[in-house]
Protein backbone atom coordinates (compact mmCIF):
# COMPACT_ATOMS: atom_id res chain seq x y z
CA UNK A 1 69.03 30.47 -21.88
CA UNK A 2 69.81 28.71 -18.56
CA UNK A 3 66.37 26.94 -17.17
CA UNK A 4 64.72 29.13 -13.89
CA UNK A 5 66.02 26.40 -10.81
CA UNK A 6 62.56 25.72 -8.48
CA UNK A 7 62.76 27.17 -4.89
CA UNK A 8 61.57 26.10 -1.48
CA UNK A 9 58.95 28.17 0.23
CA UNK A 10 58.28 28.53 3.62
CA UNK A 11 54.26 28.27 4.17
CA UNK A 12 54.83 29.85 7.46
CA UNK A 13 56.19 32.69 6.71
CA UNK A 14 57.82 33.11 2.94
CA UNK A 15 61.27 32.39 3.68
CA UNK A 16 62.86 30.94 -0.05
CA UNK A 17 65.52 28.26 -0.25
CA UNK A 18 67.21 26.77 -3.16
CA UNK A 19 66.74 23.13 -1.56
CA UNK A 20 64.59 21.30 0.61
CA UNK A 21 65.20 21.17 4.64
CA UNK A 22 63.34 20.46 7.56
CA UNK A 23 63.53 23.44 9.70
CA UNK A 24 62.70 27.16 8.29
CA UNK A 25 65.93 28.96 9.69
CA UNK A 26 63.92 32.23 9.09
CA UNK A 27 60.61 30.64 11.34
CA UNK A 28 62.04 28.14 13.29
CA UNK A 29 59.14 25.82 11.78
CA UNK A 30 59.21 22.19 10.71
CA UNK A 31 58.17 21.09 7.38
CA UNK A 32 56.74 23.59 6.23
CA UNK A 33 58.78 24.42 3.01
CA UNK A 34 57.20 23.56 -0.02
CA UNK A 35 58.74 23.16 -3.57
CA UNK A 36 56.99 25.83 -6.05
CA UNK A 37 57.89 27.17 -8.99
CA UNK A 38 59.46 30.61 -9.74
CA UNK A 39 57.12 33.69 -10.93
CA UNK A 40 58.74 35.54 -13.69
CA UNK A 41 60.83 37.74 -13.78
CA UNK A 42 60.47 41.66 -14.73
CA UNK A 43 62.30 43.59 -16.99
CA UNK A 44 66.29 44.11 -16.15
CA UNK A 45 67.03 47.90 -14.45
CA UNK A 46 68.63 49.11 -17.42
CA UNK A 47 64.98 48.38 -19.02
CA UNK A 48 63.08 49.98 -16.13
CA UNK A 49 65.58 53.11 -16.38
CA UNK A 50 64.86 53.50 -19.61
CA UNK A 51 61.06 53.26 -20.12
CA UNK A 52 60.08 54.81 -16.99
CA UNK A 53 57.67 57.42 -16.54
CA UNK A 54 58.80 60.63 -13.99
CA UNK A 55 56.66 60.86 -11.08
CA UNK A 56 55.79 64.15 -10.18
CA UNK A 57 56.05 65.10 -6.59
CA UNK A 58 53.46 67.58 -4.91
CA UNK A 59 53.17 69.30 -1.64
CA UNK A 60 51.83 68.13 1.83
CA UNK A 61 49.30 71.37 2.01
CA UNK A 62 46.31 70.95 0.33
CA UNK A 63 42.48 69.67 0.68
CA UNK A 64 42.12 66.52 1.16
CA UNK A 65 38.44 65.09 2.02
CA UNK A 66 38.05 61.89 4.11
CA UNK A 67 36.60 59.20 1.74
CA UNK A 68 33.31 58.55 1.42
CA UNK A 69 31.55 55.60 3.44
CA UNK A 70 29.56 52.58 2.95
CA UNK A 71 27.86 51.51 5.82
CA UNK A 72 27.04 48.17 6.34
CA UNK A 73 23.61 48.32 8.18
CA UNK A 74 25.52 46.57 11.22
CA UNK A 75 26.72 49.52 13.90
CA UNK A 76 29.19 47.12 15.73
CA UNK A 77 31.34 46.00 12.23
CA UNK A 78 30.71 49.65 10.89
CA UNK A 79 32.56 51.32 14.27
CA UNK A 80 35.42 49.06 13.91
CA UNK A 81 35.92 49.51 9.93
CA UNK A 82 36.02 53.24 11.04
CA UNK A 83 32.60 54.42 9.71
CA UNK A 84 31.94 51.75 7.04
CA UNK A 85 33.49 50.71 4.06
CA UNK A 86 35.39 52.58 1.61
CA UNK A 87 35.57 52.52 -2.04
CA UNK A 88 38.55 50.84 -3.96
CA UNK A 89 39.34 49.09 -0.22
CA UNK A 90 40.63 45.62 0.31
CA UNK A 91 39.98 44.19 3.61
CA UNK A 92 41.36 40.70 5.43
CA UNK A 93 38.96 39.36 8.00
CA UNK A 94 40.84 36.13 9.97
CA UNK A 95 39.32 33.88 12.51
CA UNK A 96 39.22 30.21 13.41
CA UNK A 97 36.85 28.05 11.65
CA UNK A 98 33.07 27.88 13.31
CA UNK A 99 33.59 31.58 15.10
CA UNK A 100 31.10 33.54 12.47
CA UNK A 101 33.00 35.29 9.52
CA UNK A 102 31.32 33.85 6.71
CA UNK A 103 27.81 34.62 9.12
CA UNK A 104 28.62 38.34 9.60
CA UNK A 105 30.23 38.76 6.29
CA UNK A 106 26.75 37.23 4.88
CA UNK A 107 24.72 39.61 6.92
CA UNK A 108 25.90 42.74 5.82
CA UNK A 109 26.43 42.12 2.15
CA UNK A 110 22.68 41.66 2.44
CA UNK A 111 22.25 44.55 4.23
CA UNK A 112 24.30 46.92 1.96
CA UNK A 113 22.50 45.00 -1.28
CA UNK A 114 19.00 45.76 0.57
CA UNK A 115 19.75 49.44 0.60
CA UNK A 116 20.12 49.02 -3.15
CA UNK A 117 24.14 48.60 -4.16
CA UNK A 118 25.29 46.14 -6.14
CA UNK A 119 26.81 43.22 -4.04
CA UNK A 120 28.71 40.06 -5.07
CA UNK A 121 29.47 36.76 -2.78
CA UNK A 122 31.61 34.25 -3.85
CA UNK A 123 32.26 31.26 -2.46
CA UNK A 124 35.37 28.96 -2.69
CA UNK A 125 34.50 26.46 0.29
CA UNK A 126 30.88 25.95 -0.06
CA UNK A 127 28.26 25.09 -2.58
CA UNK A 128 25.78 27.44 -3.64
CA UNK A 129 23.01 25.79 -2.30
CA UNK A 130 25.00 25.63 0.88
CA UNK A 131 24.95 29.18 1.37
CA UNK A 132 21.16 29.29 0.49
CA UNK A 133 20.88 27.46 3.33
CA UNK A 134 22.68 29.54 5.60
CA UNK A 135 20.81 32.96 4.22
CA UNK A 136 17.62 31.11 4.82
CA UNK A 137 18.58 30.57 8.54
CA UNK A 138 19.39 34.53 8.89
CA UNK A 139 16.14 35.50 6.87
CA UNK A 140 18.42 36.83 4.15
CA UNK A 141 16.49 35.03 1.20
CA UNK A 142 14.75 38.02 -0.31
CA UNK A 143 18.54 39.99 -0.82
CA UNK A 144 19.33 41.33 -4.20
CA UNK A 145 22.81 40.46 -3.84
CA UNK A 146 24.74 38.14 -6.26
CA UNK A 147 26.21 34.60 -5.47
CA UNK A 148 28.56 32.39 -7.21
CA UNK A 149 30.78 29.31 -6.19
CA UNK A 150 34.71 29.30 -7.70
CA UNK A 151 38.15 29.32 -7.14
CA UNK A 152 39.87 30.11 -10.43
CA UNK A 153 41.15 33.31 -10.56
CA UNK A 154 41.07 33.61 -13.75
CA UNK A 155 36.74 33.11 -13.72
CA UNK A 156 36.47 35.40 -10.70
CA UNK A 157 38.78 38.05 -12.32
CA UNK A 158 36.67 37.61 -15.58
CA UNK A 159 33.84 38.07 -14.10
CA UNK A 160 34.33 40.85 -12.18
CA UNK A 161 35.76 43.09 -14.76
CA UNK A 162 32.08 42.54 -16.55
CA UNK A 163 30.70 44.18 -13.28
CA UNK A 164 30.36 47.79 -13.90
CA UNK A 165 28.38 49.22 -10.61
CA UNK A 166 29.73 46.64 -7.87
CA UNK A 167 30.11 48.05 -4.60
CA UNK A 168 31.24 45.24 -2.62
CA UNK A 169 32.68 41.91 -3.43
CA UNK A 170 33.27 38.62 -0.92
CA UNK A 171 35.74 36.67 -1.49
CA UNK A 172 35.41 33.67 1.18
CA UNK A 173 38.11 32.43 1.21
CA UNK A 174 41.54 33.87 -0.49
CA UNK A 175 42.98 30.42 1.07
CA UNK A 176 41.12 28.74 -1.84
CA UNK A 177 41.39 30.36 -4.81
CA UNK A 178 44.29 29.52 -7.14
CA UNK A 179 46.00 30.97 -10.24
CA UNK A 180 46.87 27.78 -12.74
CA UNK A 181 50.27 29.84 -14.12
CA UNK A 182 51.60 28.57 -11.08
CA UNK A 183 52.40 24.99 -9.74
CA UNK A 184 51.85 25.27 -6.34
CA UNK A 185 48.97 24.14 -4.56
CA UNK A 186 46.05 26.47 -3.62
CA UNK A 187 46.60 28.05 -0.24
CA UNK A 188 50.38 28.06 -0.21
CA UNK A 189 52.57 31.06 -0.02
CA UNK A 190 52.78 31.97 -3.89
CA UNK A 191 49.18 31.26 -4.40
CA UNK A 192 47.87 33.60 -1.50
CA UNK A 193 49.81 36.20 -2.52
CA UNK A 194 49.63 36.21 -6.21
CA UNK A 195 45.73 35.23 -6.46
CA UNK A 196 44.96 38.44 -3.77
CA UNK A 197 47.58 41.02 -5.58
CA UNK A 198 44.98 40.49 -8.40
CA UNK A 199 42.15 40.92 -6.52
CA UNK A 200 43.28 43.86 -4.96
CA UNK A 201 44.50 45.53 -7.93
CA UNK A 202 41.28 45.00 -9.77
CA UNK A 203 39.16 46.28 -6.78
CA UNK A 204 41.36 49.63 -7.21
CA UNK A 205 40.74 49.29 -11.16
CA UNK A 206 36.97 49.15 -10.43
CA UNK A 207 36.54 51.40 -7.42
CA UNK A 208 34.22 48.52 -5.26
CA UNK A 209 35.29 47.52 -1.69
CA UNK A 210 36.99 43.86 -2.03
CA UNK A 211 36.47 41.96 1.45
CA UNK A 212 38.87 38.78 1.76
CA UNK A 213 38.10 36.14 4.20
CA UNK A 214 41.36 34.10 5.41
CA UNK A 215 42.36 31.10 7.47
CA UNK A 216 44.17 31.15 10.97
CA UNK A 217 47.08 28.82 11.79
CA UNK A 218 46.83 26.87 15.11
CA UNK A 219 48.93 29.87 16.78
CA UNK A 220 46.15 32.13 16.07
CA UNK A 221 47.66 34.44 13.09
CA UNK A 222 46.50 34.59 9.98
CA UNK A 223 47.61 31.46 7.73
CA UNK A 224 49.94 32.35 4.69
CA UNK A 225 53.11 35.35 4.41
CA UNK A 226 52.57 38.16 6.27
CA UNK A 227 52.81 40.40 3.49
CA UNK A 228 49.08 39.48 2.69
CA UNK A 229 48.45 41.68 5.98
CA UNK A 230 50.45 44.56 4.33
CA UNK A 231 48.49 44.76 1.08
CA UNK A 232 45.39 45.37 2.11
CA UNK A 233 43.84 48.25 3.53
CA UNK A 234 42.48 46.89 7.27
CA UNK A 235 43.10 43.29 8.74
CA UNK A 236 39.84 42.79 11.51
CA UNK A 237 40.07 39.47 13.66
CA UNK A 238 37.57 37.37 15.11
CA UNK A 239 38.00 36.55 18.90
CA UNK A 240 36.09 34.26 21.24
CA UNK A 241 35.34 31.10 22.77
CA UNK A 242 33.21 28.51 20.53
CA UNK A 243 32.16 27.60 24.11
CA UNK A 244 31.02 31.23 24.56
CA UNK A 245 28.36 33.33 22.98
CA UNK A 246 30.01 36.50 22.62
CA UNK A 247 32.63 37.21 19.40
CA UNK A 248 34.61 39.92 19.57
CA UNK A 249 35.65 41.68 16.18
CA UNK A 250 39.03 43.74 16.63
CA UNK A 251 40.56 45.74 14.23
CA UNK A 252 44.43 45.37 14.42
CA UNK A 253 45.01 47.36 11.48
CA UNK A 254 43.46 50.14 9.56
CA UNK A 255 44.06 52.91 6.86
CA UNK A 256 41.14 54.56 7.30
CA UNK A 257 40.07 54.47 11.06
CA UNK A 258 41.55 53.13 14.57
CA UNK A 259 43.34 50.38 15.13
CA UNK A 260 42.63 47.73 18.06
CA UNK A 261 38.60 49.32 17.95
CA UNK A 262 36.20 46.48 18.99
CA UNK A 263 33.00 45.24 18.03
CA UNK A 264 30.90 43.00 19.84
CA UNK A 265 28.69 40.88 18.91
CA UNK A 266 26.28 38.00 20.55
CA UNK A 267 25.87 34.53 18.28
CA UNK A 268 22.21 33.24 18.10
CA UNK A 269 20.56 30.90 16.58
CA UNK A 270 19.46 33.37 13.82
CA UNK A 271 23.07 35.36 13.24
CA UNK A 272 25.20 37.28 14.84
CA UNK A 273 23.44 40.03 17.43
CA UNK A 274 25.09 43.47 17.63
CA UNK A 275 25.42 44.04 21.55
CA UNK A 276 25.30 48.05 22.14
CA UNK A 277 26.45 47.73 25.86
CA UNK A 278 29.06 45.21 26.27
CA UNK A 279 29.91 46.34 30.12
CA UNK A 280 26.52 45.09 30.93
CA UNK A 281 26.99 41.60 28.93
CA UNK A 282 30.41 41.39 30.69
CA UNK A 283 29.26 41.88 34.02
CA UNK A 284 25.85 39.98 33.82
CA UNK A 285 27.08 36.93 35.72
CA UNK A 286 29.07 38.28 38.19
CA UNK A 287 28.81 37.77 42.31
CA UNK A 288 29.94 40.19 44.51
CA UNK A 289 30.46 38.11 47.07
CA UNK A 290 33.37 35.91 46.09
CA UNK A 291 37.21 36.46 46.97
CA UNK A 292 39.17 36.67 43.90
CA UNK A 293 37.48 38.72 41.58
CA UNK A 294 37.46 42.24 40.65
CA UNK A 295 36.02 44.80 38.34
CA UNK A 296 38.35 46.14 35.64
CA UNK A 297 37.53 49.25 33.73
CA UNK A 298 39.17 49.08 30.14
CA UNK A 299 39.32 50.62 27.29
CA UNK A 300 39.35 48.83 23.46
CA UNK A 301 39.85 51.38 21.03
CA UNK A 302 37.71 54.59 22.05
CA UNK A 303 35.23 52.24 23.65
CA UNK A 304 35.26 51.94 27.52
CA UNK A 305 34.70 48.17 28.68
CA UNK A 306 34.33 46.77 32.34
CA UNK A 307 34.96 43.30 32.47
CA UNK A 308 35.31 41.00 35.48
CA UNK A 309 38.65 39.53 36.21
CA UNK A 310 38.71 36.35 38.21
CA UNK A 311 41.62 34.92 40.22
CA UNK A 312 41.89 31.75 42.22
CA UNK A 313 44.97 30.49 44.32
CA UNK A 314 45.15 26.99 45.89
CA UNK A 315 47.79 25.03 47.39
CA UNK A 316 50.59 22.99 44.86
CA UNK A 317 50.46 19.78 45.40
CA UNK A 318 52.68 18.52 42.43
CA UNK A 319 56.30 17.69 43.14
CA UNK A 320 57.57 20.19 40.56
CA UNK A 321 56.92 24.23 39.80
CA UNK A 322 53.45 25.48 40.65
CA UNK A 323 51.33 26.33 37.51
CA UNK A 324 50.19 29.25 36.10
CA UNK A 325 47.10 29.39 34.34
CA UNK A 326 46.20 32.44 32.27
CA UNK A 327 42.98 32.63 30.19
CA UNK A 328 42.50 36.17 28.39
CA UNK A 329 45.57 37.61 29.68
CA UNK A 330 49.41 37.77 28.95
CA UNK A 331 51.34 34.85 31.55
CA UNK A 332 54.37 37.22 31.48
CA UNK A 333 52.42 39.72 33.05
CA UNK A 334 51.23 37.96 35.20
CA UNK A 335 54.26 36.15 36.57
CA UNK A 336 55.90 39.84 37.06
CA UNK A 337 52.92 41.24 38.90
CA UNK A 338 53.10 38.16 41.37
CA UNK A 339 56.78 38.97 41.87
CA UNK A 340 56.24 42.42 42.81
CA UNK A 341 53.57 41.29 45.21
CA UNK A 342 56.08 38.89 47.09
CA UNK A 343 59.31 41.50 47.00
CA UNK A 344 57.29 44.99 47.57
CA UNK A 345 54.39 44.03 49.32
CA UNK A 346 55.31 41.07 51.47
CA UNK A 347 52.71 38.75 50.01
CA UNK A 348 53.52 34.55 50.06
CA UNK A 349 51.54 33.73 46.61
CA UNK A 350 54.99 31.62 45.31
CA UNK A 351 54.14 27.95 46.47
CA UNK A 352 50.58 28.42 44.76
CA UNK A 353 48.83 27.51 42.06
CA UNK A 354 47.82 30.15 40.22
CA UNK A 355 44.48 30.33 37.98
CA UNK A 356 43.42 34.24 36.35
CA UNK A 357 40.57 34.27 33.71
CA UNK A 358 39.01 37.12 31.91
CA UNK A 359 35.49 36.65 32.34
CA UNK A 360 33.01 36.55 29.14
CA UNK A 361 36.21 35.25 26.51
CA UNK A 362 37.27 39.06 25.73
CA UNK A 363 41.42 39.54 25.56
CA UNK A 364 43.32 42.30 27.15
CA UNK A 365 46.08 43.59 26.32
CA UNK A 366 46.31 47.16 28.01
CA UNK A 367 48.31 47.28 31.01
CA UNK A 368 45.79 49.51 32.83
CA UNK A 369 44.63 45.94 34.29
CA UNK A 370 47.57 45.04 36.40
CA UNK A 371 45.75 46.72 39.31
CA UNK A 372 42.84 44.75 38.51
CA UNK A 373 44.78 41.74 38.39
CA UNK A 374 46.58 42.52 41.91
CA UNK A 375 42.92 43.48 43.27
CA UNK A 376 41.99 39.97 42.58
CA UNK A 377 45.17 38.11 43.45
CA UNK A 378 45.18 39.99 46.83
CA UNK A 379 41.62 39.43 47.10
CA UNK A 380 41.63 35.11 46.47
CA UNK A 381 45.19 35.38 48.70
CA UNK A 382 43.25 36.91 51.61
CA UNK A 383 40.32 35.28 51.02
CA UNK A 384 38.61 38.53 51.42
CA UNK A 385 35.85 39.93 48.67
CA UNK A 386 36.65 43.10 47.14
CA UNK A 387 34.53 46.00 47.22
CA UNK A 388 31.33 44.89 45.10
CA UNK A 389 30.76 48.79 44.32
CA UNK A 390 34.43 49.25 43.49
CA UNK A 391 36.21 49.08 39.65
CA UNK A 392 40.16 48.76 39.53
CA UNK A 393 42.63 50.51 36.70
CA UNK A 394 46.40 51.51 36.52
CA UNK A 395 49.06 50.17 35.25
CA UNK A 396 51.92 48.63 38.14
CA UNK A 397 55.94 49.53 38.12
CA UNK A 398 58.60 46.79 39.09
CA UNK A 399 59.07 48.70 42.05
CA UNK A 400 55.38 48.55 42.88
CA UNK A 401 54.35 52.22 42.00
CA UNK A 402 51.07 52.50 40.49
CA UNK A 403 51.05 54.33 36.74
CA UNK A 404 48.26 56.71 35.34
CA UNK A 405 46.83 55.64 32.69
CA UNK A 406 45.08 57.00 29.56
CA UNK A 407 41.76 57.92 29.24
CA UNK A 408 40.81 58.02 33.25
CA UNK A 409 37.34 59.90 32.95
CA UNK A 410 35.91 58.17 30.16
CA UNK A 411 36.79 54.98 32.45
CA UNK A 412 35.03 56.54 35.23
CA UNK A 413 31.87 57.50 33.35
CA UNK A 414 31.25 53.98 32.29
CA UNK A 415 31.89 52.70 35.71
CA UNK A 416 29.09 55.20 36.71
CA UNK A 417 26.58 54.59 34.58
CA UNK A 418 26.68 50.48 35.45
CA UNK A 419 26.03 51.97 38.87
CA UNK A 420 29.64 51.77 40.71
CA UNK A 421 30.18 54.40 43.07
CA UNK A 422 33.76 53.75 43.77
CA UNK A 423 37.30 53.59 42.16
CA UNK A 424 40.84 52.60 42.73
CA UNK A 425 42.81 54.36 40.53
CA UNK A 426 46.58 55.77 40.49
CA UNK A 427 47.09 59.45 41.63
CA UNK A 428 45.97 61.75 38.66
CA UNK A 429 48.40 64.64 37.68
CA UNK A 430 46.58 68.10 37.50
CA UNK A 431 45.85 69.43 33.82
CA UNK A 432 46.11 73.22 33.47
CA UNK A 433 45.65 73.67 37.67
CA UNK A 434 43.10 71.07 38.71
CA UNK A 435 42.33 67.35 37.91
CA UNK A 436 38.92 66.72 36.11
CA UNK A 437 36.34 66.22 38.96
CA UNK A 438 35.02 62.84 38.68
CA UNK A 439 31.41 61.79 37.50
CA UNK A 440 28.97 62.80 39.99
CA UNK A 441 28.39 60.15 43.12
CA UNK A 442 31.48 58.68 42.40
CA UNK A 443 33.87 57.92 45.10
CA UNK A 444 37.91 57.78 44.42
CA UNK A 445 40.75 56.01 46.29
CA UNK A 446 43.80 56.93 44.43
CA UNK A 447 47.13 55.69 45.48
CA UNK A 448 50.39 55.54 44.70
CA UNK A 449 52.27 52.03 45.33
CA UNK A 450 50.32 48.64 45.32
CA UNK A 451 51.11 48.39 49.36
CA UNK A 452 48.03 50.92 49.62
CA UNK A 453 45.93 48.50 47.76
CA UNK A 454 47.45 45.09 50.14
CA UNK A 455 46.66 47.15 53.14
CA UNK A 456 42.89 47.80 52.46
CA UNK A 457 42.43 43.88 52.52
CA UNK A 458 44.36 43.73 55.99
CA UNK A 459 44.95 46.48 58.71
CA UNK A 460 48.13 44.83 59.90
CA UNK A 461 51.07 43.17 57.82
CA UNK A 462 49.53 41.02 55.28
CA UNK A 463 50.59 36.85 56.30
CA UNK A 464 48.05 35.20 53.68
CA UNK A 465 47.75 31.22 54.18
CA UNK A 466 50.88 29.37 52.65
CA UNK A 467 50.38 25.82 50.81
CA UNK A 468 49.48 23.25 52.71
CA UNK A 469 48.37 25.72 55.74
């Protein structure tokens, strides 16, 4: 019988080679292929063909309940798992080190131990007594819940299957466990994804929720294939600044709930705090009085979210292009919106440099904030304060026409209960006769092309100050 030949492994993203090279031609990454052995093989398809079992088919009508939930005691992590956790559920939480997933993770195992299920934490990156330490900081000493350190599958596995009423189980992290029928190092490609097809399957076996904690590259993704992502059941990533208090939880996939839902959440020195009104956390710091900044009104998931947007132009004086500096925002974007300012609207913004942050460390993605953005890039070109009663949303055209949006009134009603009376907003399209009147007190300025929103910062022709003047 001819001997299995080793294969190169991209750690990136799973690409196989039969022999070493420097580049991943699947990637584009350097050395990052890795020499592991092959897993075995299956049975031949004559083999499978033969011993297979047929799999009977059924209708889509039918009653089908949703599943049942597990709530975690935390409101915040509970809304963005979709209601809690579900039984027989694998979940990959991703962050980078120091934001707070082994703190949250820690907090609600002891909450959903305290309300009397069984609950198991183990450990692959710190010492038991190291995670004593950490519970004692929350006040989490007195949980019922079960702790072990290890990374050998095999133990974890063993132990587990002697479980028979877990409800939840922590593994933290799947970067660190390792199966010893294969070669390869812990945390590479065939490890990851061999050591958490166990895990999974098992957590199905056993009907308890399986919660897998997993490292982030420099980029930002989650470290290992990408097909770890498409076994489990919901993928949740921690956002934020180290630098910042707030940590935003975001759930970019899920089986059993919305995606892109948000939690936030407040780090203190005893834990993560939920925070029940973001909007007001956002918008805590924020002058009025300053050109450049404006009020956008989002929405993450079903959850509306104002959040200041800050702009700030100032002459180049480098020999070469200007910059552009984007914090919490796509640069792309960013560059287009300025473009359509200079062709549509007659702006001069193109010998400046260019600085946009998202106040408070939260990401947007939605491109209901490009009037926002142009609010605040008129606003520092000008040098003219917006409206400090005012929120911006709509999404801007290449030919400068202002889009509607989704979700307008719930937008609206959060803006009115901060206390702004007034919104720009594109023109709404009547539903069945008549547009939805908006929230009581509130004042709308809808418009059509983002010349309407240049010309309420200047009566005449716009001619903001150029670099160097």
């Amino acid at each position: 019988m001819a001997k299995d030949k080793t294969s190169f492994v991209c750690q990136a993203c799973g690409a196989a080679y039969p022999k070493w090279q420097g580049r991943c031609d699947a990637c584009g990454e350097w050395n990052t292929l890795v020499e592991e052995a092959p897993t075995p093989r299956g049975p031949g398809p004559a083999a499978k063909a033969g011993g297979g079992r047929r799999v009977e088919f059924v209708g889509l009508k039918g009653h089908s309940a949703p599943p049942p939930r597990i709530p975690t005691g935390i409101a915040e992590l509970d809304r963005v798992l979709g209601g809690g956790l579900v039984a027989a559920s694998a979940i990959l939480v991703g962050g980078d080190p120091g934001i707070g997933k082994s703190t949250i993770l820690l907090q609600a195992a002891a909450r959903v131990a305290a309300a009397g299920r069984r609950v198991l934490y183990v450990s692959g990156e710190e010492a038991v007594e190291q995670v004593r330490l950490r519970a004692a900081r929350l006040g989490l000493t007195e949980s019922p819940m079960g702790l072990a350190a290890a990374t050998a599958l095999r133990d974890i596995v063993a132990s587990l299957e002697q479980e028979t009423d877990a409800a939840l189980v922590v593994i933290d992290s799947i970067q660190t466990v390792w199966l010893d029928a294969l070669d390869s190092a812990p945390g590479t490609v065939a490890q990851v994804r061999a050591c958490a097809a166990e895990l999974i399957r098992l957590a199905k076996a056993r009907g308890f929720a399986i919660v897998l904690v997993g490292h982030v590259t420099k980029e930002g993704t989650l470290a290992g294939p990408r097909v770890l992502e498409h076994m489990v059941d919901a993928t949740l990533y921690f956002e934020g600044d180290r630098g910042h208090q707030f940590r935003i939880l975001r759930a970019v996939k899920n089986r059993f709930g919305a995606t892109d839902e948000i939690g936030v959440f407040e780090m203190t020195g005893t834990g993560l705090m939920e925070v029940a009104n973001p909007s007001a956390l956002f918008l805590a710091e924020r002058r009025g009085n300053v050109a450049g900044s404006a009020v956008f009104a989002g929405i993450e998931g079903t959850r509306p979210v104002l959040v200041e947007i800050q702009a700030l132009l100032s002459p180049s004086n480098a020999g070469g292009s200007p910059r552009r500096q984007v914090v919490g925002w796509d640069s792309g974007r960013l560059s287009m919106l300025m473009a359509v300012l200079e062709s549509r609207c007659g702006m001069s913004l193109g010998q400046n440099d260019v600085y946009l942050n998202i106040a408070g460390g939260l990401r947007i993605a939605e491109p209901a904030a490009d009037l926002a953005v142009a609010a605040a890039l008129v606003s520092a070109a000008t040098d003219r304060p917006t409206d400090p009663d005012r929120v911006y949303f709509g999404e801007v055209g290449l030919s400068g026409e202002v889009r509607q949006v989704s979700q307008a009134e719930a937008r609206l009603r959060e803006a009115a209960k901060l206390g702004f009376g007034r919104a720009t907003l594109p023109r709404r399209v009547a539903r069945g006769g008549k547009a939805q009147a908006p929230p009581e007190g509130m004042a709308l300025a809808e418009i059509g092309h983002l010349a309407d929103l240049v010309a309420v910062f200047a009566e005449q022709t716009v001619k903001p100050r150029k670099a160097g003047g």
